[in-house]
C-alpha atoms as a PDB file:
ATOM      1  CA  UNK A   1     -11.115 -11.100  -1.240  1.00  0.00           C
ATOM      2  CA  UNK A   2      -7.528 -10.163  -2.627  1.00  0.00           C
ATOM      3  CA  UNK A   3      -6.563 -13.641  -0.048  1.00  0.00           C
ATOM      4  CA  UNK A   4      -9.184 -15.864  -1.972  1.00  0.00           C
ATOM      5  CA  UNK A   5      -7.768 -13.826  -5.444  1.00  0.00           C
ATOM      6  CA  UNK A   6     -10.314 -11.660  -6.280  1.00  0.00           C
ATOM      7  CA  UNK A   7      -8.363  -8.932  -6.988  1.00  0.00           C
ATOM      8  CA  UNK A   8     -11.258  -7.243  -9.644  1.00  0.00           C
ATOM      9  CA  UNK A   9     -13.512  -7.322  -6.258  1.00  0.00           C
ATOM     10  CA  UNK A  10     -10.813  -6.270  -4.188  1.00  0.00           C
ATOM     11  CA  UNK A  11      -9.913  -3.323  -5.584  1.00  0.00           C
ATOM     12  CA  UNK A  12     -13.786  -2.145  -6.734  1.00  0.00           C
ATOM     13  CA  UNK A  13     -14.483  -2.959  -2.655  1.00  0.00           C
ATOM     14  CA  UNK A  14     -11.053  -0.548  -1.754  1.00  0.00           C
ATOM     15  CA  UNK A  15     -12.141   2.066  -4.027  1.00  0.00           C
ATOM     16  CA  UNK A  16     -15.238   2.295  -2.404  1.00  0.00           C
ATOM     17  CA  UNK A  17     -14.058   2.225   0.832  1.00  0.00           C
ATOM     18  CA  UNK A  18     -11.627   5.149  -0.176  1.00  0.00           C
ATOM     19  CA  UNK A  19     -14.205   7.380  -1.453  1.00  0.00           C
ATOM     20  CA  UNK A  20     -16.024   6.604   1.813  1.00  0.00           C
ATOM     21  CA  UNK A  21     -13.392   7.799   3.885  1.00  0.00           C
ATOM     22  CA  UNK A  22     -12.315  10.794   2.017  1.00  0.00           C
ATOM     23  CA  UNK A  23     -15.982  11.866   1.849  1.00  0.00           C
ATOM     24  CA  UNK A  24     -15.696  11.849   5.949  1.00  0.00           C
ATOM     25  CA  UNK A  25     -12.369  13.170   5.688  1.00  0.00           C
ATOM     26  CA  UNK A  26     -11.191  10.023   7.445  1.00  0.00           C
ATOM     27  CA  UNK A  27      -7.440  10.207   6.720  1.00  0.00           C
ATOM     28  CA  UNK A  28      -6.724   7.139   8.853  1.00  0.00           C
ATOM     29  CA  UNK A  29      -9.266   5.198   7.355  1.00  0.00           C
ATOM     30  CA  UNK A  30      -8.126   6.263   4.099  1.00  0.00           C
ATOM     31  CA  UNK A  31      -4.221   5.394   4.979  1.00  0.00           C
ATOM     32  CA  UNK A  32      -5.399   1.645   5.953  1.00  0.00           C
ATOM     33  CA  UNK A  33      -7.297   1.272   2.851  1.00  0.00           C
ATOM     34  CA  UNK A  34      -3.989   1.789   0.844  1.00  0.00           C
ATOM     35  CA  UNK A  35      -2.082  -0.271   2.545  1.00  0.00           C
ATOM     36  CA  UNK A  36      -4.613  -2.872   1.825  1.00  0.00           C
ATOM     37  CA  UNK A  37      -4.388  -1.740  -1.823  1.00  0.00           C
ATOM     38  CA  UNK A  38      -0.313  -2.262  -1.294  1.00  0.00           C
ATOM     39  CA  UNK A  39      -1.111  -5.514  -0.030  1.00  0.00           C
ATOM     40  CA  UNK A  40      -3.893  -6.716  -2.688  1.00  0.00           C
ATOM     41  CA  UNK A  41      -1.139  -5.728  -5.292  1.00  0.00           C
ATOM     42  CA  UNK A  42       1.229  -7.660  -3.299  1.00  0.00           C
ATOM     43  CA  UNK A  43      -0.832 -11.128  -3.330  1.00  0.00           C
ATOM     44  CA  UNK A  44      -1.500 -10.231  -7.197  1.00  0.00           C
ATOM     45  CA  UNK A  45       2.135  -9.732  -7.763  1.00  0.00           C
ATOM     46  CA  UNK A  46       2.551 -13.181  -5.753  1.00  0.00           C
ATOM     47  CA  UNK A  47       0.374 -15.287  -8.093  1.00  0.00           C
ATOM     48  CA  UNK A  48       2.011 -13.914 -11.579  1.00  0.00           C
ATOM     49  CA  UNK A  49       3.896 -16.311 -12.796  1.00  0.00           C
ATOM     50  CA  UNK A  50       7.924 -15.781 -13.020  1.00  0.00           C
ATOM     51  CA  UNK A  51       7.445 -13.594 -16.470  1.00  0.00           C
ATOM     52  CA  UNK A  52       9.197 -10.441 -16.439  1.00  0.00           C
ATOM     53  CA  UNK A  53       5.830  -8.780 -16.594  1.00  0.00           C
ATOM     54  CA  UNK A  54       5.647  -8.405 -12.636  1.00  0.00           C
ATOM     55  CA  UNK A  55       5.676  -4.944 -11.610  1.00  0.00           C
ATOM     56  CA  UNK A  56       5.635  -3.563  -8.318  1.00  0.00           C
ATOM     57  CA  UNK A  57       5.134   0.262  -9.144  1.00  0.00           C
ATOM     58  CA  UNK A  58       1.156  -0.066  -8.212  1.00  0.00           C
ATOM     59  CA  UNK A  59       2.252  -1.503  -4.660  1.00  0.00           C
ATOM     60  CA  UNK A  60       4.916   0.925  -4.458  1.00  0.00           C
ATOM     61  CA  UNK A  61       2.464   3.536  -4.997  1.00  0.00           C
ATOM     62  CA  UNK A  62      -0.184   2.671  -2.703  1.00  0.00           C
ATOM     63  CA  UNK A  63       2.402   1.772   0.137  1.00  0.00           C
ATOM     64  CA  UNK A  64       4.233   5.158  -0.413  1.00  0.00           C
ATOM     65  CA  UNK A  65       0.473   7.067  -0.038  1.00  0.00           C
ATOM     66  CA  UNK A  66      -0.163   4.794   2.786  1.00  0.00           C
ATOM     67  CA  UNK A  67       2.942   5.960   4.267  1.00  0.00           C
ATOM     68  CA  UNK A  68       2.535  10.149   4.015  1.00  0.00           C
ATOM     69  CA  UNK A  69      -1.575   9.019   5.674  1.00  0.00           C
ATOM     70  CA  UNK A  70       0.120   7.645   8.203  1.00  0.00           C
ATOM     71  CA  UNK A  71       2.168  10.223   8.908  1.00  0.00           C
ATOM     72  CA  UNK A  72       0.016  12.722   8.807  1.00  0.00           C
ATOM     73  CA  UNK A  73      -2.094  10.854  11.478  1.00  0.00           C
ATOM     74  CA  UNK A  74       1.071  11.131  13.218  1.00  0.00           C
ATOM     75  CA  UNK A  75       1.570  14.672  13.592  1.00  0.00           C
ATOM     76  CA  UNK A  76      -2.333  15.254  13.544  1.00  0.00           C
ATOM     77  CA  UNK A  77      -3.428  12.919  16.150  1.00  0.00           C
ATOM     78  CA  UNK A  78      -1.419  10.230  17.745  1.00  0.00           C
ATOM     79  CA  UNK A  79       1.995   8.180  16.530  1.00  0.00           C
ATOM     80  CA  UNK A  80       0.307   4.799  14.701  1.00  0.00           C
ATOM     81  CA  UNK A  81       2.591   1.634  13.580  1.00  0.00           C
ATOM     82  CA  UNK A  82       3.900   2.142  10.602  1.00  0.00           C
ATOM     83  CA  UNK A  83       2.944  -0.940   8.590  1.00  0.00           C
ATOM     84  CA  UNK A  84       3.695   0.746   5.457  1.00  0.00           C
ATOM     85  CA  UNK A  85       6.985   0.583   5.703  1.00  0.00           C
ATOM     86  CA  UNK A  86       6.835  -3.291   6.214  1.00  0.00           C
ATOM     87  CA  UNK A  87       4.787  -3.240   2.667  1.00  0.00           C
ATOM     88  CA  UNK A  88       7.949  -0.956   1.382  1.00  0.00           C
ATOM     89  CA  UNK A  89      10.077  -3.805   2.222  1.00  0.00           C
ATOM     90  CA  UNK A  90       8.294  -6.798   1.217  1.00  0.00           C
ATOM     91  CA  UNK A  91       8.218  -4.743  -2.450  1.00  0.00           C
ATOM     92  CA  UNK A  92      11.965  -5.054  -2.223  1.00  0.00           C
ATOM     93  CA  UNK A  93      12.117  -8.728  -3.611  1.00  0.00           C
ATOM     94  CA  UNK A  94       9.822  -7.827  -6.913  1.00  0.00           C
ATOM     95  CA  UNK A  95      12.291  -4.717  -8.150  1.00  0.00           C
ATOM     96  CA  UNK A  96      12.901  -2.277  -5.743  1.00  0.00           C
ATOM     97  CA  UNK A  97      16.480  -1.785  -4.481  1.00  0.00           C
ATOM     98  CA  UNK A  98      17.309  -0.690  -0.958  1.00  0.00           C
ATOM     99  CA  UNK A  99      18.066   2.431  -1.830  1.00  0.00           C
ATOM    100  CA  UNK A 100      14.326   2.914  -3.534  1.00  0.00           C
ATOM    101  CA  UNK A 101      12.614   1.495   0.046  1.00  0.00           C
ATOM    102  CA  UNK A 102      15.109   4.310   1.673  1.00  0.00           C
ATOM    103  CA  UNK A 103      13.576   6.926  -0.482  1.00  0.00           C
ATOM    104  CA  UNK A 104      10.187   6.157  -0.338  1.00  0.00           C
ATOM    105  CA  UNK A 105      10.008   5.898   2.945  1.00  0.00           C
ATOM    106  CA  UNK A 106      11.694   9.199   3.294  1.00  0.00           C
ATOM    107  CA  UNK A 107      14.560   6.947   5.399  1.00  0.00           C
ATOM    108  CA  UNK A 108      18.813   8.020   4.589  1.00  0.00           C
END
C-alpha cells in the first residue's frame, strides 16, 4: 500500500498487524511490522515535496523500535539481519547526522 501511496491504509493495516502480534506476544512479528512502519514513513518522506516540512523523527522512531525487537530476537532466539539499521541509514539523507545513526543504533 505505502508503494502505491496509501500511507492512511498503510499505517491503519500496520497498526493492526501490531496489535496482532503483541496480542500473541510475537516480538519478531512485531519488530518487522516497524520496520515496515520505518519504511512507509520513508516512501511518505520520499513523495513530500522539497519544503522544509520533511521530518524523519517518525521513521527514526519506528526504525530505532525495530532495532531493540530485533535485538531482542537476538538474544532470545536466534541472530536475524538487521535491516533496521539499513532504515537508520537511509534516514541519514532527510536530517539525521552520522553521529545520530551511531546512537540509535547503539553503534560508537
Amino acid at each position: 500500500l505505502a508503494y502505491r501511496g496509501e500511507y492512511a491504509e498503510s499505517e491503519t493495516e500496520l497498526a493492526m498487524a501490531l496489535k496482532i502480534f503483541v496480542k500473541q506476544n510475537g516480538v519478531q512479528g512485531q519488530g518487522v511490522t516497524w520496520a515496515y512502519r520505518a519504511l512507509c514513513e520513508l516512501l511518505r518522506l520520499r513523495t513530500v515535496s522539497q519544503s522544509a516540512n520533511r521530518e524523519p523523527h517518525s521513521a527514526i522512531e519506528s526504525a530505532r523500535r525495530a532495532l531493540e525487537l530485533a535485538d531482542e530476537v537476538a538474544r532470545t532466539v536466534y541472530p536475524v539481519e538487521r535491516d533496521s539499521e539499513l532504515l537508520i541509514s537511509a534516514v541519514r539523507p532527510w536530517g539525521g547526522s552520522r553521529g545520530d545513526s551511531a546512537a540509535i543504533s547503539g553503534v560508537r
